[in-house]
Protein backbone atom coordinates (compact mmCIF):
# COMPACT_ATOMS: atom_id res chain seq x y z
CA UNK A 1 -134.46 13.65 203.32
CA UNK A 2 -133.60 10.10 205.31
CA UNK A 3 -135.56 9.09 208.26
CA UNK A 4 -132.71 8.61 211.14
CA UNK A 5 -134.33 5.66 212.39
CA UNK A 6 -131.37 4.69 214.77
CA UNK A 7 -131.84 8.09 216.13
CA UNK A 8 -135.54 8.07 216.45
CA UNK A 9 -135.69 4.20 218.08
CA UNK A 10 -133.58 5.62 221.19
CA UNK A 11 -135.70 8.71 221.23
CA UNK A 12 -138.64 7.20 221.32
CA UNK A 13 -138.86 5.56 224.82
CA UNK A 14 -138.64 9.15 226.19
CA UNK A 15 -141.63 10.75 224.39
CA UNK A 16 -144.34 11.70 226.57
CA UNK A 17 -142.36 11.50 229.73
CA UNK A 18 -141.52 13.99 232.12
CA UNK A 19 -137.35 14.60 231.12
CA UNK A 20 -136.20 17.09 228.78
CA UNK A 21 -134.68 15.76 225.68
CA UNK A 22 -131.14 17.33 224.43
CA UNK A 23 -129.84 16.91 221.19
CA UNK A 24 -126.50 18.02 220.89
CA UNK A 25 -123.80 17.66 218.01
CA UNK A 26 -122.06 19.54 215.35
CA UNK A 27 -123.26 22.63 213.69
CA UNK A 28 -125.35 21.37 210.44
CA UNK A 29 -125.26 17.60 211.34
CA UNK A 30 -128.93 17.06 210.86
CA UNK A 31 -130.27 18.19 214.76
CA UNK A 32 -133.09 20.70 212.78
CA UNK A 33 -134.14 18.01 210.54
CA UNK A 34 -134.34 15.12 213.40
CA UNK A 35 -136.28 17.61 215.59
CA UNK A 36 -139.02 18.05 213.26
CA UNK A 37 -138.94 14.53 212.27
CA UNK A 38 -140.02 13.62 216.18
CA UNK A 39 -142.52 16.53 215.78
CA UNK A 40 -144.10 14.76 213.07
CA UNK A 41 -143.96 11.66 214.65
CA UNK A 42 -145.59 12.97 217.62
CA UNK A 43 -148.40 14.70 215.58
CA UNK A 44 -149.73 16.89 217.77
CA UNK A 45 -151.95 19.96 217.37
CA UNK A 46 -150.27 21.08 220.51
CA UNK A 47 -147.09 22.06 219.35
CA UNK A 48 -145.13 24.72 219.83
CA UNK A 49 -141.19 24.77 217.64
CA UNK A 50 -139.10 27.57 217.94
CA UNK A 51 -135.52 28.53 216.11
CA UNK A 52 -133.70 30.33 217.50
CA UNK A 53 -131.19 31.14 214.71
CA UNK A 54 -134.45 32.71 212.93
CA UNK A 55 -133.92 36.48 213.08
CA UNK A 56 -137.76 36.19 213.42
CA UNK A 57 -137.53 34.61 217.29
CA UNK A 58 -134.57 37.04 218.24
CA UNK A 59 -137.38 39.23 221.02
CA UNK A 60 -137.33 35.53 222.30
CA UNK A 61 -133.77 35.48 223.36
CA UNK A 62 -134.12 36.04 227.03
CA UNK A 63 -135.89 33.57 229.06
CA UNK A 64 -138.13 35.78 230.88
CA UNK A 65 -139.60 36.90 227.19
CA UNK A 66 -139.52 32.92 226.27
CA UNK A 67 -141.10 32.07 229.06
CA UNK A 68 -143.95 34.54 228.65
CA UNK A 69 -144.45 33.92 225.19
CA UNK A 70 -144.75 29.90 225.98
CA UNK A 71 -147.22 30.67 229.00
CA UNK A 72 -149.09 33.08 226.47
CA UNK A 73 -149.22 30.11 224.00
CA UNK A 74 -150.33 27.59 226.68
CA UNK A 75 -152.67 29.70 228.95
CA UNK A 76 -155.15 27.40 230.71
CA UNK A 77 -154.87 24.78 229.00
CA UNK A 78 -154.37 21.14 230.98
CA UNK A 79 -153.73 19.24 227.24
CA UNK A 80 -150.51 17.96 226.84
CA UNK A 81 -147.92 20.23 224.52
CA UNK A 82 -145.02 19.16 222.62
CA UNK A 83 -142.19 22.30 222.51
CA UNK A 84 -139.13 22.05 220.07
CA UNK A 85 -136.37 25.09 220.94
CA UNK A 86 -133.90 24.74 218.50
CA UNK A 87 -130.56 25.96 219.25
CA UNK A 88 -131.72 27.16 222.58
CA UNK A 89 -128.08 28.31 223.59
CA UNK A 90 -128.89 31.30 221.38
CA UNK A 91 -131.38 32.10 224.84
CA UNK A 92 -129.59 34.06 227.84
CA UNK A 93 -131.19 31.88 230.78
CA UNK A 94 -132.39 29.52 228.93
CA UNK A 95 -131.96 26.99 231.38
CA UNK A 96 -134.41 28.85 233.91
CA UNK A 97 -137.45 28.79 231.11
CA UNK A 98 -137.34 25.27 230.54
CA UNK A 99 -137.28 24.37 233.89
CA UNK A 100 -139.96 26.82 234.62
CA UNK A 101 -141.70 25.21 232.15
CA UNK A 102 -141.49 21.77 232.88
CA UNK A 103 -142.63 22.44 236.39
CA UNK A 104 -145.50 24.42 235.42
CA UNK A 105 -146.70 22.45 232.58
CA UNK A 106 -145.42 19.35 232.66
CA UNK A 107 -145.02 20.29 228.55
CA UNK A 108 -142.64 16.95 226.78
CA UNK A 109 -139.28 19.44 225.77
CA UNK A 110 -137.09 19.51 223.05
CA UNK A 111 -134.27 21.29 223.04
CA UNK A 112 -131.02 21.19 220.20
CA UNK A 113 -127.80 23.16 221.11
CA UNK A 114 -124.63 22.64 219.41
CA UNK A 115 -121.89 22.84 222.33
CA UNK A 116 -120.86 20.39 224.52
CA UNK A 117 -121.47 22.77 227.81
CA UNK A 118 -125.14 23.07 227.01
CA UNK A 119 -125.15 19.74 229.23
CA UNK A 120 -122.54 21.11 232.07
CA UNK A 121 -122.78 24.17 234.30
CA UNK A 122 -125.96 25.90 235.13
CA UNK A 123 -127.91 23.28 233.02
CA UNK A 124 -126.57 20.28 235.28
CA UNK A 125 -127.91 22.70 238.18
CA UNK A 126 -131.41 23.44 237.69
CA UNK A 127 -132.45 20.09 235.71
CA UNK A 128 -130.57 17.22 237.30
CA UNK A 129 -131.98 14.03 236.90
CA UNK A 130 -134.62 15.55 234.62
CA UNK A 131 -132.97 15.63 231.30
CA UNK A 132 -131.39 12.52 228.71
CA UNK A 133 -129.17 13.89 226.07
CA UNK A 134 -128.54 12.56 222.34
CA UNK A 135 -125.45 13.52 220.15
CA UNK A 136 -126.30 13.57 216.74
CA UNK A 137 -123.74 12.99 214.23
CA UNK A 138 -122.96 13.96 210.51
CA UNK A 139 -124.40 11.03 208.38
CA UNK A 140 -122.55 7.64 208.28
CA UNK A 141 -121.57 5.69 205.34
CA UNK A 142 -124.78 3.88 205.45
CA UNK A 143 -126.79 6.81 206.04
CA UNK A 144 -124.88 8.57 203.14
CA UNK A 145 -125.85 5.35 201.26
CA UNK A 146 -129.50 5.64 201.55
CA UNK A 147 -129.28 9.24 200.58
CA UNK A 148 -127.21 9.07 198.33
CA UNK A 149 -127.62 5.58 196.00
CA UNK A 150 -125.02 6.61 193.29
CA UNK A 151 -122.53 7.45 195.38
CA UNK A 152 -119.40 6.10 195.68
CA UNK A 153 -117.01 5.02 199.11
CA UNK A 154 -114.57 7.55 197.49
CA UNK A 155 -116.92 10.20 197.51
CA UNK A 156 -117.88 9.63 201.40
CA UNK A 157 -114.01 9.38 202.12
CA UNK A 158 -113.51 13.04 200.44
CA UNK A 159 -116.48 15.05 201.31
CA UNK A 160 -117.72 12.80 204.63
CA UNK A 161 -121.24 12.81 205.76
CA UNK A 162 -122.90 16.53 206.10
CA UNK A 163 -126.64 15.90 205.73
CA UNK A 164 -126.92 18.83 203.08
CA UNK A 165 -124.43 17.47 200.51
CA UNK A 166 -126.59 15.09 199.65
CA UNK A 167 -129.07 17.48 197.96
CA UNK A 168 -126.32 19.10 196.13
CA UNK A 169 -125.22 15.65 194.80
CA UNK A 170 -121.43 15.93 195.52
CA UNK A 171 -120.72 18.56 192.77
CA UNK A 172 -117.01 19.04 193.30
CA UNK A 173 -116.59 23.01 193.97
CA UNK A 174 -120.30 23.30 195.36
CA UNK A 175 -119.07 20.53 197.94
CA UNK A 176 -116.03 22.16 198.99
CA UNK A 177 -117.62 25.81 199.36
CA UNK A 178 -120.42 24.33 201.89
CA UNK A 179 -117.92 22.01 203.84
CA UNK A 180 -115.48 25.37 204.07
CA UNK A 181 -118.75 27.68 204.99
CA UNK A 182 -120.06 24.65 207.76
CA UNK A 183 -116.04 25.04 209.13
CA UNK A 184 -115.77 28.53 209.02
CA UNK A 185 -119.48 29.09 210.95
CA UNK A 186 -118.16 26.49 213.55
CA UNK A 187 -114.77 27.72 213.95
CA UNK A 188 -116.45 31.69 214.49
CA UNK A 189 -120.03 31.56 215.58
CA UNK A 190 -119.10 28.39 218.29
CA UNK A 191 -115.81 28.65 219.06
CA UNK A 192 -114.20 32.01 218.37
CA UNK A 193 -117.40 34.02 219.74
CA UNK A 194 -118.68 31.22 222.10
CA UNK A 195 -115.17 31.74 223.90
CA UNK A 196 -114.75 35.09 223.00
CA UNK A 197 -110.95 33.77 221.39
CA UNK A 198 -108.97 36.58 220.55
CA UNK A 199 -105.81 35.30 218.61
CA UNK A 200 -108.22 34.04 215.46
CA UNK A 201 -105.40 32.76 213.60
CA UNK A 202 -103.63 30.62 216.59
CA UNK A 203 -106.96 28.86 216.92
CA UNK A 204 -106.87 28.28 212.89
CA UNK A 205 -103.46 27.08 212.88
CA UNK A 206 -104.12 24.90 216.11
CA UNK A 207 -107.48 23.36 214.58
CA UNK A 208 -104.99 22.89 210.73
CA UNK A 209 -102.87 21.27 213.18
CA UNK A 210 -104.87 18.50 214.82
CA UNK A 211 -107.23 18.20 211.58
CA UNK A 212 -103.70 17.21 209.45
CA UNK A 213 -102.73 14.53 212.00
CA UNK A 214 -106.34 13.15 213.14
CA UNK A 215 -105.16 8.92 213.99
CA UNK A 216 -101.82 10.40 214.96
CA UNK A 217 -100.36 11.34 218.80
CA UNK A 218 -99.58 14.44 219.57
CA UNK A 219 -98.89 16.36 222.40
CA UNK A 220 -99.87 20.36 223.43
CA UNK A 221 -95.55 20.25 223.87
CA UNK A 222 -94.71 18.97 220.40
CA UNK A 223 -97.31 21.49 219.17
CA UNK A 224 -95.83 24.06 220.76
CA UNK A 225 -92.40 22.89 219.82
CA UNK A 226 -93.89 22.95 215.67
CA UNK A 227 -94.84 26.71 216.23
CA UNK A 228 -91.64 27.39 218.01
CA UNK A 229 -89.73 26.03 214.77
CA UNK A 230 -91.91 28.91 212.74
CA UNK A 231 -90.64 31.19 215.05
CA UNK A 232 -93.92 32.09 217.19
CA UNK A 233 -94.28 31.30 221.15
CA UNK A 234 -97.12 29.29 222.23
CA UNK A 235 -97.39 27.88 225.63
CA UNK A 236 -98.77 24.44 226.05
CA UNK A 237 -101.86 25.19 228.07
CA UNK A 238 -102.90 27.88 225.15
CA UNK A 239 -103.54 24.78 223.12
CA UNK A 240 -104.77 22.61 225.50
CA UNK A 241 -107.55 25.04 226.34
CA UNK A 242 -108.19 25.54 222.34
CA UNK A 243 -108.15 22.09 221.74
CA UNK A 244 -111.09 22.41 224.84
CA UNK A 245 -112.68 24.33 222.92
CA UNK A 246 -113.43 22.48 219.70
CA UNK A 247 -114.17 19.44 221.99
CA UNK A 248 -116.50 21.04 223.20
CA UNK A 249 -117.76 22.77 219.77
CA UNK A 250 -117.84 19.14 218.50
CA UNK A 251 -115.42 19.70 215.92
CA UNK A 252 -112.64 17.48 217.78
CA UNK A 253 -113.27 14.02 219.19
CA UNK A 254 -110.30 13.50 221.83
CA UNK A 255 -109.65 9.71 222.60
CA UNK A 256 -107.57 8.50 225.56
CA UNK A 257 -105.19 5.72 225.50
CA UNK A 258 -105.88 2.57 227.52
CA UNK A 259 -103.11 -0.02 228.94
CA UNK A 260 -105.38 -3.04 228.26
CA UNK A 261 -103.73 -5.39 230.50
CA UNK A 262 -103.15 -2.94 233.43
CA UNK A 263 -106.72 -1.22 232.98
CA UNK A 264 -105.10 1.84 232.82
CA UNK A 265 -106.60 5.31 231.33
CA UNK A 266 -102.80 6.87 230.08
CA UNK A 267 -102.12 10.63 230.10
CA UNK A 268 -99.76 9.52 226.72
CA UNK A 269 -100.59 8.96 223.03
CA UNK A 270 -103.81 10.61 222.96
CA UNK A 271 -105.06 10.68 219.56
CA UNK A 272 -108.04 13.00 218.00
CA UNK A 273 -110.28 12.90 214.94
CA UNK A 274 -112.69 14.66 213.31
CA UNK A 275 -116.25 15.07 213.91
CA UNK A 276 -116.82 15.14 209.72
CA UNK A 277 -113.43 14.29 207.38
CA UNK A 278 -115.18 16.65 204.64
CA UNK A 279 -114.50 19.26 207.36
CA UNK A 280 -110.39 17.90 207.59
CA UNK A 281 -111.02 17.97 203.40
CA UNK A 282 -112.42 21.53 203.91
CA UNK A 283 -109.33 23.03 206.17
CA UNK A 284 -106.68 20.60 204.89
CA UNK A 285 -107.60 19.15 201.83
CA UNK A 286 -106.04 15.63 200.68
CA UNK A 287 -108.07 13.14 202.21
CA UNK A 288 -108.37 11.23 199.33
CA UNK A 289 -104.28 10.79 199.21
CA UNK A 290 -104.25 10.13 203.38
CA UNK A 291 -107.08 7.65 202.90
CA UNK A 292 -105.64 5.34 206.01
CA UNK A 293 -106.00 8.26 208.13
CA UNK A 294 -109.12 9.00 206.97
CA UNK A 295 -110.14 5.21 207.32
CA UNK A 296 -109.76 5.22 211.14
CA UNK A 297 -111.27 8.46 211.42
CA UNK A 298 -114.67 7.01 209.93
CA UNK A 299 -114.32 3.71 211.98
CA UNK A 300 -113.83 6.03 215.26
CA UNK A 301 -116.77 7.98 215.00
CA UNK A 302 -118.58 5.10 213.91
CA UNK A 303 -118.01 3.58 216.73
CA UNK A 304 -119.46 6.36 218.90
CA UNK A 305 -122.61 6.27 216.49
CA UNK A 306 -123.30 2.99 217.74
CA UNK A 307 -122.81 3.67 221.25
CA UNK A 308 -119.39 2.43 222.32
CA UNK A 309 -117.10 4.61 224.18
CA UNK A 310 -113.58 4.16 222.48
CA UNK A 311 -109.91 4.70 223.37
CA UNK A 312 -106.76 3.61 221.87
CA UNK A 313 -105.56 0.62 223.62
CA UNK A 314 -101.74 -0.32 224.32
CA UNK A 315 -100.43 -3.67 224.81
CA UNK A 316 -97.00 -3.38 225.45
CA UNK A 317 -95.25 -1.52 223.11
CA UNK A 318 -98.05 -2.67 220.53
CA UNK A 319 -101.03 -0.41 219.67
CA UNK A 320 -104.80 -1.47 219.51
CA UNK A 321 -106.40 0.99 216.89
CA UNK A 322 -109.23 1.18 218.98
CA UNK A 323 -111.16 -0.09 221.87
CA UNK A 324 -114.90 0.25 221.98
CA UNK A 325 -117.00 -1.19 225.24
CA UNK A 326 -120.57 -0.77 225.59
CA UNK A 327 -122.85 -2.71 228.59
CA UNK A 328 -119.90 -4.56 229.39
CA UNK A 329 -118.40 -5.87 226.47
CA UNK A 330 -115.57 -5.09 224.46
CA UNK A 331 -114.43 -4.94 221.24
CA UNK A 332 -111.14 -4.35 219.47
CA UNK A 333 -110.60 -2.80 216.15
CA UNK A 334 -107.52 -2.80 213.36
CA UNK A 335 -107.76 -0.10 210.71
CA UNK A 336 -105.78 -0.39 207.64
CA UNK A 337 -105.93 0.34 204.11
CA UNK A 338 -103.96 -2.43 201.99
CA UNK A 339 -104.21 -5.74 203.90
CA UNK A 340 -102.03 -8.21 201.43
CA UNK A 341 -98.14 -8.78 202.42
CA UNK A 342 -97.24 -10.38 205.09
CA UNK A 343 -95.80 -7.61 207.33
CA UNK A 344 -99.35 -5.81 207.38
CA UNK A 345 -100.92 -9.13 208.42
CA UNK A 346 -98.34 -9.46 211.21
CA UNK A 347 -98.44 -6.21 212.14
CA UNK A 348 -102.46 -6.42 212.28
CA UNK A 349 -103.28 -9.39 213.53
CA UNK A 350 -99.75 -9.73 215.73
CA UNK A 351 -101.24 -6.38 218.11
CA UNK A 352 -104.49 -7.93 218.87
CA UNK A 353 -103.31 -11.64 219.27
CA UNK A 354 -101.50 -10.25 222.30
CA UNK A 355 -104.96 -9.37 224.00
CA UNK A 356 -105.59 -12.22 226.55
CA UNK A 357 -108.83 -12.08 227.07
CA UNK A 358 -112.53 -13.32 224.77
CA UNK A 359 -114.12 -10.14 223.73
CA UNK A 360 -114.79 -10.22 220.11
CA UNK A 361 -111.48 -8.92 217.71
CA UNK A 362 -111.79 -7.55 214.32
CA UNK A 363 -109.45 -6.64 211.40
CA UNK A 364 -111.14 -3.76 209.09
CA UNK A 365 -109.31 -3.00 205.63
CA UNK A 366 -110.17 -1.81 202.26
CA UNK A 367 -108.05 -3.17 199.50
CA UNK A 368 -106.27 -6.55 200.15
CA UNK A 369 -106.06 -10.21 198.76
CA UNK A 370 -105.89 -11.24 202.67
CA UNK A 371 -109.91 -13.26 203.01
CA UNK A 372 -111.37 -15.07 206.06
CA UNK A 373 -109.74 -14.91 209.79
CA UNK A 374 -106.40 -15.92 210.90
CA UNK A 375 -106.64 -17.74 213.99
CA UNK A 376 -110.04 -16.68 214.66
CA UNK A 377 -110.13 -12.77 213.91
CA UNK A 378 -112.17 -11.64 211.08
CA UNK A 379 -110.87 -9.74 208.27
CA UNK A 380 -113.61 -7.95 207.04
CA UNK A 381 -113.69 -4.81 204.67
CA UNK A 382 -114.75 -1.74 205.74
CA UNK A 383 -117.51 -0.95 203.15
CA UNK A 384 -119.16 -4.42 204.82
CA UNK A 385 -118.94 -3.33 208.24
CA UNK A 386 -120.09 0.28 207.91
CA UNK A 387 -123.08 -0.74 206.25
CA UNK A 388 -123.88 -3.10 208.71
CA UNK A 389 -126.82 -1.65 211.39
């Protein structure tokens, strides 16, 4: 087991003070394991950690009988006390126990949930302005690295980042079983029963869909238009609301497309990616011969690990792979897999040499004879960067 240190350094600042911490993320990403690792950094006697995906804490699934058993726990005590729900969406109300609790106690909460509208709804109601949130991703390549010293770049392009593959040590069918059980438990327990989805096999085909063609645009329409051609009638808004859903599920990342020069959020060539590419290997399989694709998708979510928020960006008729800004700044990112002839240089370079502006520009590739910068933009390989803090 790795320490997440990047995880734990942002945490940190907010231990001991009165706002409820939410990690949120994919099913399996590592939430348990991070929750218990601020436990025992906090070492405190006066902790109480609850899972709720433990049959053993299912009379706890209603807040009234959390909040009793909490106040039990407590009584009169005026110490300080640490409490760790895990997966608290798993508790009708939940949202009225914390709060209850936090006003009562003052306790320093914990809370994990594995859906997006954990932070929206009733949540945003009774805690606003009292609660920070954290999304916790599947490991990245230099996570994978520490956990995993022998492995290779090729062996985080096919089976991504899970936290648990890494004690299994990549064995080839016990891989793909786990990354096909981690889908299928997403795709059932938090989207198909979370939404209470009724045509199972739409969704399926809709998630195959947008898994095969993460890095490419697509519409709801042309979608539709696919199923149309194998003779089945799907309206547009159908898929928009189950692409929703795995948004929300954290299986999908949707990212918007930017005019750079106008400043301009587009309602065109919207692109998503996966949250883990060993999940696209689990439903689709092939990502070892669709390693571009698979390329960006790594460099997109690494981005969000370290804190941008990214788009696609458009200059002209000329597409930015992706645009990341965080506190201000900017920076602009080429993806591609063989940088050597002199078309892929153009083609590379030529997009973001059109971008009129100073914020930093960068070329990422993983095979090429291509070395140093071409009129000031870095080419640097990818392996470099994502091991880079």
């Amino acid at each position: 087991m790795i320490t997440r240190k990047n995880y734990l350094s942002k945490i940190r600042p907010f231990i001991g003070k009165d706002i409820i911490k939410v990690l949120t993320g994919l099913r399996r990403s590592g939430k348990s394991v991070l929750l218990k690792q601020i436990r025992d950094e906090i070492n405190s006697p006066n902790t109480i950690f609850l899972n709720f995906e433990d049959l053993g804490n299912q009379p706890l699934c209603e807040y009234h009988a959390l909040h009793d058993y909490i106040c039990e726990k407590i009584g009169d005590s005026k110490e300080q006390f640490y409490l760790f729900f895990d997966e608290i969406q798993e508790v009708e109300g939940w949202e009225k126990a914390v709060n209850s609790l936090r006003v009562r106690y003052h306790a320093d909460i914990y809370i994990t949930g594995s859906n997006s509208r954990l932070l929206s709804g009733k949540l945003a109601t009774y805690l606003t302005g009292r609660y920070v949130s954290f999304v916790v991703y599947p490991f990245s390549y230099a996570e994978f690295r520490m956990a995993n010293p022998n492995g290779t770049f090729d062996d985080y392009i096919q089976y991504g980042g899970m936290p648990f593959l890494s004690s299994i040590g990549f064995e080839p069918e016990i891989s793909r079983n786990y990354l096909q059980d981690v889908f299928n438990s997403v795709v059932l327990k938090d989207i198909v029963k979370r939404n209470r989805i009724r045509d199972v096999d739409l969704l399926e085909r809709i998630i195959a869909y947008a898994l095969a063609n993460v890095g490419r645009s697509f519409s709801a329409t042309s979608i539709s238009r696919f199923f149309k051609a194998e003779n089945r009638t799907v309206a547009p808004e159908t898929i928009l609301n189950y692409l929703k859903t795995c948004e929300e599920a954290y299986l999908l990342y949707r990212f918007k497309s930017q005019d750079i020069p106008g400043k301009k959020i587009l309602k065109i060539n919207e692109k998503y990616y996966a949250a883990d590419h060993g999940l696209r290997e689990a439903a689709v399989g092939a990502n070892l011969q669709n390693v571009e694709i698979i390329l960006e998708n790594i460099v997109g979510l690494e981005l969000l690990r370290r804190g941008y928020k990214v788009c696609i960006g458009r200059v002209g008729t000329k597409e930015i792979d992706f645009v990341g800004e965080k506190q201000g700044d900017k920076l602009y990112v080429q993806v591609c897999y063989l940088l050597s002839d002199a078309s892929t240089i153009q083609r590379e370079f030529g997009s973001l040499l059109e971008i009129r502006d100073n914020y930093p520009k960068i070329v990422l590739y993983q095979e090429g004879t291509f070395r140093g910068n071409l009129e000031g933009i870095p080419a640097v390989p990818v392996r470099e960067w994502l091991e880079q803090d």
